[in-house]
PDB file of N, CA and C in Angstrom:
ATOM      1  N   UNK A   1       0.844  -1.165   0.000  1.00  0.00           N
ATOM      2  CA  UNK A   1       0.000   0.000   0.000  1.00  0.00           C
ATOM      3  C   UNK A   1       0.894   1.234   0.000  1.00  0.00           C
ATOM      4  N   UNK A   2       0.746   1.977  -0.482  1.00  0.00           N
ATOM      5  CA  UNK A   2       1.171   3.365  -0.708  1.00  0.00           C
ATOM      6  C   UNK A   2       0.960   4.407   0.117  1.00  0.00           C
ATOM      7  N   UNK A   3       1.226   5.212   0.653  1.00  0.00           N
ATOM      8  CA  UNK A   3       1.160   6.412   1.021  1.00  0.00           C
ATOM      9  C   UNK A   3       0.559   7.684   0.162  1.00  0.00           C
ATOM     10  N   UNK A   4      -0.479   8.557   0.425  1.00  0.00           N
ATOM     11  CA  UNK A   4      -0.656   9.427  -0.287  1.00  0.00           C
ATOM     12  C   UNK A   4       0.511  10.766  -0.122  1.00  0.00           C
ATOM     13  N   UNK A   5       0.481  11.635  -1.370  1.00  0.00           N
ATOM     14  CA  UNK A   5       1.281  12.965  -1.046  1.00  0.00           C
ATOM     15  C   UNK A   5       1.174  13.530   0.295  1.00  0.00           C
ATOM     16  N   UNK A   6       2.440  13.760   0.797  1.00  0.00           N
ATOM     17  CA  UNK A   6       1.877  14.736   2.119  1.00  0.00           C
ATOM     18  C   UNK A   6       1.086  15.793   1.486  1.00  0.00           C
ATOM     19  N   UNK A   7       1.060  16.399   0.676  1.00  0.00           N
ATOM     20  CA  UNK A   7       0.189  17.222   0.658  1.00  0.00           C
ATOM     21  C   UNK A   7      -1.334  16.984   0.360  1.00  0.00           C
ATOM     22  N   UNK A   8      -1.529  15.429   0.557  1.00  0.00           N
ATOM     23  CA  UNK A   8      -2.943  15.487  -0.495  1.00  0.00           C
ATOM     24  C   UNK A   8      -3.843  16.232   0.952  1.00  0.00           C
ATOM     25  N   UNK A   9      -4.840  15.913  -0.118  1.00  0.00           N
ATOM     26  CA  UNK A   9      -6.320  15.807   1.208  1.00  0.00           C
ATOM     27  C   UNK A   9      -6.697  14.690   1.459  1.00  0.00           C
ATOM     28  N   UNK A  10      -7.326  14.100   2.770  1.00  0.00           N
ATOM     29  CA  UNK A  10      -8.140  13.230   2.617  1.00  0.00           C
ATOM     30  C   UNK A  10      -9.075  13.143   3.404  1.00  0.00           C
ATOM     31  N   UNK A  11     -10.371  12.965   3.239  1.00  0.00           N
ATOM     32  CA  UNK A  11     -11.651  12.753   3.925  1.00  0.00           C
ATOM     33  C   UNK A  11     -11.692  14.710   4.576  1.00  0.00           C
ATOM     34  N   UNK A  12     -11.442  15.308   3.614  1.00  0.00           N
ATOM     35  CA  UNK A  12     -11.123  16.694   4.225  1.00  0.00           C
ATOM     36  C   UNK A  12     -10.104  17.441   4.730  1.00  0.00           C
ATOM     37  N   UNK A  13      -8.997  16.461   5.596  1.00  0.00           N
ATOM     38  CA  UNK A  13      -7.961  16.683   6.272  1.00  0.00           C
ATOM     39  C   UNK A  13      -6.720  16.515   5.590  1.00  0.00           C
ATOM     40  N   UNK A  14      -5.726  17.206   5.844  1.00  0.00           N
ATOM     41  CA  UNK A  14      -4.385  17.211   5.208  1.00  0.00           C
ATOM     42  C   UNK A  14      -3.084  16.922   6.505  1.00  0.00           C
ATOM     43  N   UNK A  15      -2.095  16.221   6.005  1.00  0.00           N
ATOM     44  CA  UNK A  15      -1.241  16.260   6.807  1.00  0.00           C
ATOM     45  C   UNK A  15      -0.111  17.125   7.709  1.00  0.00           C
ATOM     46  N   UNK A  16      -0.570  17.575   8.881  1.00  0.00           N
ATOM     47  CA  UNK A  16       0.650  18.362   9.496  1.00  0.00           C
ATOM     48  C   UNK A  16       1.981  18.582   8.868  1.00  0.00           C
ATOM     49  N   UNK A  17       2.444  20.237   8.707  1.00  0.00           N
ATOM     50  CA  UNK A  17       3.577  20.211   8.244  1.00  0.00           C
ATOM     51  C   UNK A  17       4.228  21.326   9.455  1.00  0.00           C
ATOM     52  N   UNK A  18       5.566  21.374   9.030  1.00  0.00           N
ATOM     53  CA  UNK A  18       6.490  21.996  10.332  1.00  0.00           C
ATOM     54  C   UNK A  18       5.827  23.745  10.004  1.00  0.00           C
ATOM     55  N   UNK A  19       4.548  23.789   8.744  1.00  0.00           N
ATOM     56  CA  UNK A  19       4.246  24.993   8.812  1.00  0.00           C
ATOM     57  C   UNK A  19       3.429  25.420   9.439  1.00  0.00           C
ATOM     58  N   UNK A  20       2.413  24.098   9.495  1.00  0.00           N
ATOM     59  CA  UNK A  20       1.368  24.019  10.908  1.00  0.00           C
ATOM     60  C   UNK A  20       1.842  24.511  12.450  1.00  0.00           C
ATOM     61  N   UNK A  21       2.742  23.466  12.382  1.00  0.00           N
ATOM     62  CA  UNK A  21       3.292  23.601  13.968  1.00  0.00           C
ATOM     63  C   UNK A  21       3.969  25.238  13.867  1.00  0.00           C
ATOM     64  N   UNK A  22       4.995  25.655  13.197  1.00  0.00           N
ATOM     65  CA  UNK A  22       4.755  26.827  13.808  1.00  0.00           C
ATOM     66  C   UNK A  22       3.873  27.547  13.843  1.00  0.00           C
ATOM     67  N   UNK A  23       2.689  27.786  13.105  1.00  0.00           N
ATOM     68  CA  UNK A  23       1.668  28.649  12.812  1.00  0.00           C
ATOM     69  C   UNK A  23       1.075  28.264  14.336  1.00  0.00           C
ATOM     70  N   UNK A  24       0.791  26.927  14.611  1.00  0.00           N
ATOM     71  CA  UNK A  24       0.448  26.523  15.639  1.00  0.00           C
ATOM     72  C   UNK A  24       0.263  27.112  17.211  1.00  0.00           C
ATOM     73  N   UNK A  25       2.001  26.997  17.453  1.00  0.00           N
ATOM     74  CA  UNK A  25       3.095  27.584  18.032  1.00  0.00           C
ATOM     75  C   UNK A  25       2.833  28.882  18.381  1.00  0.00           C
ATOM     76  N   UNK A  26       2.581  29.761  17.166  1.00  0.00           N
ATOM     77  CA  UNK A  26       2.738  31.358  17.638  1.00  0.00           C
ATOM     78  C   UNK A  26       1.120  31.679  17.596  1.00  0.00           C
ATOM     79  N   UNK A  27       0.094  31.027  17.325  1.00  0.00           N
ATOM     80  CA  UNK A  27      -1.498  31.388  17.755  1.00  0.00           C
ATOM     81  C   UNK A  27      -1.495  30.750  19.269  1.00  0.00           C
ATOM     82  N   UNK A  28      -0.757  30.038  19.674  1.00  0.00           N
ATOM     83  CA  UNK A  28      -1.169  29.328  21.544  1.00  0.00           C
ATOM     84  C   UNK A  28      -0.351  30.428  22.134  1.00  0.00           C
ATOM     85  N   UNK A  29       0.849  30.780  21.812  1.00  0.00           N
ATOM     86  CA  UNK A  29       1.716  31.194  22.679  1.00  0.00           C
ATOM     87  C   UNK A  29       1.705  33.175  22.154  1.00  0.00           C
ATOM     88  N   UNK A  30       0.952  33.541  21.174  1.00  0.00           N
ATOM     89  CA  UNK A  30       0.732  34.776  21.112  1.00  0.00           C
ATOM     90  C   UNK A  30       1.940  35.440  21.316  1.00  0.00           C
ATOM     91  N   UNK A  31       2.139  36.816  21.853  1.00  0.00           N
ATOM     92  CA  UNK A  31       2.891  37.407  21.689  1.00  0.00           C
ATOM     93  C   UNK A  31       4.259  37.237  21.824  1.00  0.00           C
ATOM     94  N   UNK A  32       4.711  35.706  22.558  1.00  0.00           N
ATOM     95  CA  UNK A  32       5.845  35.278  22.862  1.00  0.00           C
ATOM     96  C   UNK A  32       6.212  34.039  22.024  1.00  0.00           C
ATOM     97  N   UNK A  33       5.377  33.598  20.944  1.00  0.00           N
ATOM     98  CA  UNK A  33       5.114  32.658  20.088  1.00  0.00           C
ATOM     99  C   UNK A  33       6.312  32.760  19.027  1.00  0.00           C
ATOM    100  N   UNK A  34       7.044  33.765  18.748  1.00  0.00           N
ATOM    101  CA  UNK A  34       8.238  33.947  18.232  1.00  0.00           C
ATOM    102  C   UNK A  34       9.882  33.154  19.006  1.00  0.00           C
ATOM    103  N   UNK A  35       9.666  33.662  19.727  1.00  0.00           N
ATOM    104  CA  UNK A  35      10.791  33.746  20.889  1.00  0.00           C
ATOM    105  C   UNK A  35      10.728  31.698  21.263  1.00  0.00           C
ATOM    106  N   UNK A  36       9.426  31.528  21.372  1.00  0.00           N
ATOM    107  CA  UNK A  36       9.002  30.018  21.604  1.00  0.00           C
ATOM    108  C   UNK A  36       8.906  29.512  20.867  1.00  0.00           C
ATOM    109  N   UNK A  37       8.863  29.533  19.628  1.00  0.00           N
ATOM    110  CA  UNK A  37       9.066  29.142  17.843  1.00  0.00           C
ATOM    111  C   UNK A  37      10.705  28.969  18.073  1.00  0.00           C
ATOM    112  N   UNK A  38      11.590  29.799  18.199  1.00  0.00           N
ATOM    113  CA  UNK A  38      13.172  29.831  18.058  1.00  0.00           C
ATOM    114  C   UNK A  38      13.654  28.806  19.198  1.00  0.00           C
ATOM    115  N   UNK A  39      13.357  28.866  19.998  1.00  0.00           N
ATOM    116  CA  UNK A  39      13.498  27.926  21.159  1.00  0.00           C
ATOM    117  C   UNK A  39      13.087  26.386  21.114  1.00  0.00           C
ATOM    118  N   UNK A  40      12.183  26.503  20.927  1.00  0.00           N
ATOM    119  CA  UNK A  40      11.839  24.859  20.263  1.00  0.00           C
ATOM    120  C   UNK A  40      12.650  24.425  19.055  1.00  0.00           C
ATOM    121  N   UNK A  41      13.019  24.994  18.489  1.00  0.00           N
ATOM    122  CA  UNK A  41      13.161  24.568  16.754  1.00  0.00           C
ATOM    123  C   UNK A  41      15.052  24.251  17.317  1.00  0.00           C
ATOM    124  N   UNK A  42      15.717  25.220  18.166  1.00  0.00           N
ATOM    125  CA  UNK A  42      17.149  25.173  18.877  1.00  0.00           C
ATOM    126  C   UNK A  42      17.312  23.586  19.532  1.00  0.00           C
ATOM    127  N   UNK A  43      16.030  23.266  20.744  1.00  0.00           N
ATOM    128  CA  UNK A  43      16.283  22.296  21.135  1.00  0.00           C
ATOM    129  C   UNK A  43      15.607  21.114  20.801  1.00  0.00           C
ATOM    130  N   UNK A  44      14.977  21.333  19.494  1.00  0.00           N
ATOM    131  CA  UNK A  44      14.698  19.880  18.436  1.00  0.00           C
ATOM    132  C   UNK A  44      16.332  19.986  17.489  1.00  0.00           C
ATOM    133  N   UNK A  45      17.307  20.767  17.616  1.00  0.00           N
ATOM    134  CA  UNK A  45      18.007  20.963  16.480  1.00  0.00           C
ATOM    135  C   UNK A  45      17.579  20.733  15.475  1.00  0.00           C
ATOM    136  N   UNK A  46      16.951  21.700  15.008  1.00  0.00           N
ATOM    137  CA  UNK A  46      16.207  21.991  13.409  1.00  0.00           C
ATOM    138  C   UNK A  46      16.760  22.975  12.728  1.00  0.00           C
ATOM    139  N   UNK A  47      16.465  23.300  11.972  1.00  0.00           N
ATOM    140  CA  UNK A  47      16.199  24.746  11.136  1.00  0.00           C
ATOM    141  C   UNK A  47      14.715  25.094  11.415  1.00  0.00           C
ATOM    142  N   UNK A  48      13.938  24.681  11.304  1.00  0.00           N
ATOM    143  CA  UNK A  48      12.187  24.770  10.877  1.00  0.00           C
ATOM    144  C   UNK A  48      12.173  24.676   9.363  1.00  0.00           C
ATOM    145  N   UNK A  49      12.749  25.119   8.376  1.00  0.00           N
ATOM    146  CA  UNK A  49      12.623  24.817   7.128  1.00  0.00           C
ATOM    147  C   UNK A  49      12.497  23.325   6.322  1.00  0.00           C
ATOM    148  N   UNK A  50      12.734  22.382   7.344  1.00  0.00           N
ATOM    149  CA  UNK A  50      12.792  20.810   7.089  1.00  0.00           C
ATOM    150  C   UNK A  50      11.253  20.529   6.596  1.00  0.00           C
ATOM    151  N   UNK A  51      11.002  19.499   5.450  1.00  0.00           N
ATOM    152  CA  UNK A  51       9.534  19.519   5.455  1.00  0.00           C
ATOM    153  C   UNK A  51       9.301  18.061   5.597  1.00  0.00           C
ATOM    154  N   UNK A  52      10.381  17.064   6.004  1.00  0.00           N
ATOM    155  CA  UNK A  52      10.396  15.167   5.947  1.00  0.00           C
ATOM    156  C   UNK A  52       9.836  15.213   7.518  1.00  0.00           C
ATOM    157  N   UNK A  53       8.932  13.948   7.564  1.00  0.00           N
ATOM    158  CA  UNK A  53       8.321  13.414   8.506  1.00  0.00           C
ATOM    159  C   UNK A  53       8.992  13.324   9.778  1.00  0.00           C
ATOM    160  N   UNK A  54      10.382  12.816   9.252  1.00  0.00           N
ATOM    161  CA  UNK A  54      11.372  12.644  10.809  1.00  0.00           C
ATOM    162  C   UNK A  54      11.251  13.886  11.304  1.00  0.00           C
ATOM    163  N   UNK A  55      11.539  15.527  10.633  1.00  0.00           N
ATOM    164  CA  UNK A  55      12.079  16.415  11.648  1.00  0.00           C
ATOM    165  C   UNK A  55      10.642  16.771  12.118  1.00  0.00           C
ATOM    166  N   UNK A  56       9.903  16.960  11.540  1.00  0.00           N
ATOM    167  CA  UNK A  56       8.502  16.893  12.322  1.00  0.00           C
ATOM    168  C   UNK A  56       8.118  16.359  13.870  1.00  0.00           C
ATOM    169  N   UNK A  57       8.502  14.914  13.447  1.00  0.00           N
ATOM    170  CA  UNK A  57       8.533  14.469  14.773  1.00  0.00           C
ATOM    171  C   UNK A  57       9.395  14.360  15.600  1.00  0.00           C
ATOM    172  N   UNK A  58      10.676  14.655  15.216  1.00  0.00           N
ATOM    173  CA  UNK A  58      11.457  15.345  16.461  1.00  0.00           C
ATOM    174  C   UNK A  58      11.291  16.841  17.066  1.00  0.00           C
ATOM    175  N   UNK A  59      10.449  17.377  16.084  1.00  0.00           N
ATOM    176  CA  UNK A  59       9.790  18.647  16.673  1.00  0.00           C
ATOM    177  C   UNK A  59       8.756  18.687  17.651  1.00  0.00           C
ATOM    178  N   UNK A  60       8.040  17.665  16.991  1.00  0.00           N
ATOM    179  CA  UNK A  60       6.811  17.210  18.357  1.00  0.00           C
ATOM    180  C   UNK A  60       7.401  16.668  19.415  1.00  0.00           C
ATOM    181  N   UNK A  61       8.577  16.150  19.603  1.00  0.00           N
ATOM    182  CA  UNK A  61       8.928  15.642  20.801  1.00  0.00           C
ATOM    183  C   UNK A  61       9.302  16.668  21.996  1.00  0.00           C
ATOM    184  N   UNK A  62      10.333  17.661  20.708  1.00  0.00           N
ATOM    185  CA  UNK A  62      10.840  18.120  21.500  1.00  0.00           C
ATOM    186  C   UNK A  62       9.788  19.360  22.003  1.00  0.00           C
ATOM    187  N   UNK A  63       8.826  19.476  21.249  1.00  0.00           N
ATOM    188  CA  UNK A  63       7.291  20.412  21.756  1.00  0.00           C
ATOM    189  C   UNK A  63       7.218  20.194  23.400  1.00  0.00           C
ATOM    190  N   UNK A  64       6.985  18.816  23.570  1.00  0.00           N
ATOM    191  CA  UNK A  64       6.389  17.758  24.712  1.00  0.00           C
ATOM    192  C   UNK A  64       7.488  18.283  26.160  1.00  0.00           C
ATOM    193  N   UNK A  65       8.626  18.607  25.784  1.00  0.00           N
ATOM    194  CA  UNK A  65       9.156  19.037  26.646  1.00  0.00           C
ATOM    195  C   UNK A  65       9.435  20.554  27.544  1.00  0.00           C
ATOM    196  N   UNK A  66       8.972  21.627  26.273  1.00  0.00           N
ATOM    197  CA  UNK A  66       8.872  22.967  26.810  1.00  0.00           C
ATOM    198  C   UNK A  66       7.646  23.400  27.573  1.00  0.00           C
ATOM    199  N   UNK A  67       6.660  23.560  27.441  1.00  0.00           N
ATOM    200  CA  UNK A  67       5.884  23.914  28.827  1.00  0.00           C
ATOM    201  C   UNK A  67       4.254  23.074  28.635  1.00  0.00           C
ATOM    202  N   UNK A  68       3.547  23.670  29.532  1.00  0.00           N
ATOM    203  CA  UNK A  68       2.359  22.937  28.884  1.00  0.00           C
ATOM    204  C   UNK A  68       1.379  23.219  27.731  1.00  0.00           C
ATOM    205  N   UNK A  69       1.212  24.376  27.390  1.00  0.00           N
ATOM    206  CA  UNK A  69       0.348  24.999  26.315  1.00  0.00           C
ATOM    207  C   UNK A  69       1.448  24.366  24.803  1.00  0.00           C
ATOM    208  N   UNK A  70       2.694  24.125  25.430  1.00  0.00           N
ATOM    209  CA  UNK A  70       3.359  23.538  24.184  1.00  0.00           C
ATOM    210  C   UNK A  70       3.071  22.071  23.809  1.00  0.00           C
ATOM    211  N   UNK A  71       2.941  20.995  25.068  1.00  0.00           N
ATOM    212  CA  UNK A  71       2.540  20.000  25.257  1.00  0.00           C
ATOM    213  C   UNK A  71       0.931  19.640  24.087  1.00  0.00           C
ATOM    214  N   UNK A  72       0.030  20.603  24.851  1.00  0.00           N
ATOM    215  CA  UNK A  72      -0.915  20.387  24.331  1.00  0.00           C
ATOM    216  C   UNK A  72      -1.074  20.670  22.980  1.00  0.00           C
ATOM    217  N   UNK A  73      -0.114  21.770  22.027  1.00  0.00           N
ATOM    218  CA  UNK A  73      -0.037  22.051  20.674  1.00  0.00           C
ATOM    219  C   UNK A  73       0.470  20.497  20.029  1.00  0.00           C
ATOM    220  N   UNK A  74       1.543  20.245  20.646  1.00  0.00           N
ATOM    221  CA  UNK A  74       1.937  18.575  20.224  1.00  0.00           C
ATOM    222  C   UNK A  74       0.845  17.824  20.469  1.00  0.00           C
ATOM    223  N   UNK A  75       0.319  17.510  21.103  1.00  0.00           N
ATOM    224  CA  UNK A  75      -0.947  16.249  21.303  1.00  0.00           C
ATOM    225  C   UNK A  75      -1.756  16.456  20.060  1.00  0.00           C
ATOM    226  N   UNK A  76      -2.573  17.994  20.260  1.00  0.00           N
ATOM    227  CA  UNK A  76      -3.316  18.174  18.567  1.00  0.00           C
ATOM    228  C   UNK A  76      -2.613  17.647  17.658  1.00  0.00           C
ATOM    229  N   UNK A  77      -1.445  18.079  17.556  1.00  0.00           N
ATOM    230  CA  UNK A  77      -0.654  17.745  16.448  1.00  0.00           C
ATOM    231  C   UNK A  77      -0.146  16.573  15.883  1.00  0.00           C
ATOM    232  N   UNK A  78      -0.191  15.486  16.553  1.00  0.00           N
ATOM    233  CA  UNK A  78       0.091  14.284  16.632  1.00  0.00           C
ATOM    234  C   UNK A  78      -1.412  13.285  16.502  1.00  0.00           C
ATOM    235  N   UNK A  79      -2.303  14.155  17.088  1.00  0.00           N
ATOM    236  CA  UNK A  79      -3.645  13.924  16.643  1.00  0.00           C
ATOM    237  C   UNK A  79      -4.220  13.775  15.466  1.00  0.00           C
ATOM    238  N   UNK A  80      -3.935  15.057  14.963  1.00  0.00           N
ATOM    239  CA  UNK A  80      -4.053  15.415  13.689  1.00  0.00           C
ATOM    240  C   UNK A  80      -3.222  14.362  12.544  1.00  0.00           C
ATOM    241  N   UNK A  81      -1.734  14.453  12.746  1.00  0.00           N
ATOM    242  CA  UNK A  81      -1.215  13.229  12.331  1.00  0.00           C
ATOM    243  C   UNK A  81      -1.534  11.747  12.166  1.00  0.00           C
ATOM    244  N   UNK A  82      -1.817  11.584  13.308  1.00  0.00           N
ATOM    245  CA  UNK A  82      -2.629   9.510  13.283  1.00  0.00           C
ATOM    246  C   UNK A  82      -3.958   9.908  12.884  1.00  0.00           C
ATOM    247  N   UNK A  83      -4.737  11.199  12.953  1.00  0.00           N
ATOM    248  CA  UNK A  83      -5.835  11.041  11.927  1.00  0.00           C
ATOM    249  C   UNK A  83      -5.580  10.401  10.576  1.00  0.00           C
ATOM    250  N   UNK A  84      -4.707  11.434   9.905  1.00  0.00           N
ATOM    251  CA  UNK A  84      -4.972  12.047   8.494  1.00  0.00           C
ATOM    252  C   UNK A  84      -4.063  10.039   8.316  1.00  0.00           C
ATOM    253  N   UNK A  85      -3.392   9.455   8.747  1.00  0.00           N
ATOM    254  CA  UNK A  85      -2.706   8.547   8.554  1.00  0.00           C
ATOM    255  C   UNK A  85      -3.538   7.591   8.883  1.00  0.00           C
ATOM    256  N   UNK A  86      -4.421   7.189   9.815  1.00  0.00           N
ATOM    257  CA  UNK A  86      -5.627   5.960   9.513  1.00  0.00           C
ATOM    258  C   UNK A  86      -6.728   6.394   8.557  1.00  0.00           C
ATOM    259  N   UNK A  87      -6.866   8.169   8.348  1.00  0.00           N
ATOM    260  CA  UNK A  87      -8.385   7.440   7.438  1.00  0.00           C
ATOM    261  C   UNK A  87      -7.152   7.668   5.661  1.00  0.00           C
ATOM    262  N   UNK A  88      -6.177   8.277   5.729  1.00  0.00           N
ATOM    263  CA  UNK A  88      -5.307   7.310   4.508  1.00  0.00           C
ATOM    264  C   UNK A  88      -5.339   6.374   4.029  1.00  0.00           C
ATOM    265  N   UNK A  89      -5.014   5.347   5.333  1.00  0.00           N
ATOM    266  CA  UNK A  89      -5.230   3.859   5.183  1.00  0.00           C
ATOM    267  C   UNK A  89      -6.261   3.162   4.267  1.00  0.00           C
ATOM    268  N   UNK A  90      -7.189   3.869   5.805  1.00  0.00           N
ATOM    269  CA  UNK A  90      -8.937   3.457   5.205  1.00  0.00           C
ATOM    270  C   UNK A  90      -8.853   4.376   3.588  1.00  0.00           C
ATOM    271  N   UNK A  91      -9.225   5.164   3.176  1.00  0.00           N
ATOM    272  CA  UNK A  91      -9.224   5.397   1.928  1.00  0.00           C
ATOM    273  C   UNK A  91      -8.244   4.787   0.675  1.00  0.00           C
ATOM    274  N   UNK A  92      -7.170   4.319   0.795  1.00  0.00           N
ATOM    275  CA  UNK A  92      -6.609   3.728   0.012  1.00  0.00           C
ATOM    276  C   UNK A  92      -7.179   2.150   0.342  1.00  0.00           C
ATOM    277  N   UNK A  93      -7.649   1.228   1.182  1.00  0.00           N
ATOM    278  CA  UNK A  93      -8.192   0.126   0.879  1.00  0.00           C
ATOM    279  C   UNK A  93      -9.436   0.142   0.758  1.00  0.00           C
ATOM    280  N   UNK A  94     -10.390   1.058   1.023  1.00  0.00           N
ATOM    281  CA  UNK A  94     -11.422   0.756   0.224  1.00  0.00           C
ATOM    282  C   UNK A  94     -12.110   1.646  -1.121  1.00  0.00           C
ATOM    283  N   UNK A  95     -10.874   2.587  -1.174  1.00  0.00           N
ATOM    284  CA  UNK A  95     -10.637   3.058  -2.937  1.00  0.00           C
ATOM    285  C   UNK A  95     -11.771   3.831  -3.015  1.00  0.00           C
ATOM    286  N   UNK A  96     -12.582   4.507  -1.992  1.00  0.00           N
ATOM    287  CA  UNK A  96     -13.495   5.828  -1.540  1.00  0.00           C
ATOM    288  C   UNK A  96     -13.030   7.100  -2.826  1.00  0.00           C
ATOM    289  N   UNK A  97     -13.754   7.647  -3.073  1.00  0.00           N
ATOM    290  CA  UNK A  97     -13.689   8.196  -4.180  1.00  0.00           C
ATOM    291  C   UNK A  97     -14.020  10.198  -3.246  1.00  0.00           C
ATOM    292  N   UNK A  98     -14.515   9.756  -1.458  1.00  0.00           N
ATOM    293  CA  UNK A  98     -14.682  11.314  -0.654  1.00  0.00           C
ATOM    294  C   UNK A  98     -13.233  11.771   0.148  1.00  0.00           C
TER     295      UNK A  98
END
């Protein structure tokens, strides 16, 4: 079985990208959402410009560790992720046309 484009859609939903999470990032954390964008991205050692699945999820990890409103941006986010990745599944085996 195949994987769809990260970018497709499916069943409505699209897959998290490191553009989400920061966009994410600086709507929870508001005016300090910059400063906490640079800080996370330092101790995931990233750039943020990465767009492959791995740095993603070493971004979510390292989310899990800075405070709690960051915590909870990772949980959505990882949410969002095993969504868009089981109804994938489901849509590529039963060849759903929504």
């Amino acid at each position: 079985m195949t994987s769809p484009p990260s970018d497709s859609v499916v069943y409505g939903l699209r897959r998290p990208t490191m553009t989400d999470a920061r966009e994410a990032m600086h709507r929870v954390h508001g005016h300090t959402g910059r400063s906490t964008w640079a800080r996370l991205i330092a101790a995931a050692h990233l750039t943020g410009e990465e767009t492959d699945e791995p740095a993603l999820l070493r971004l979510l990890e390292a989310m899990t560790t800075l405070d709690p409103v960051s915590r909870l941006c990772a949980q959505a986010l990882r949410i969002r992720m095993t969504s868009y990745t089981e109804l994938a599944a489901a849509h590529a085996i039963t060849g759903s046309t929504a």
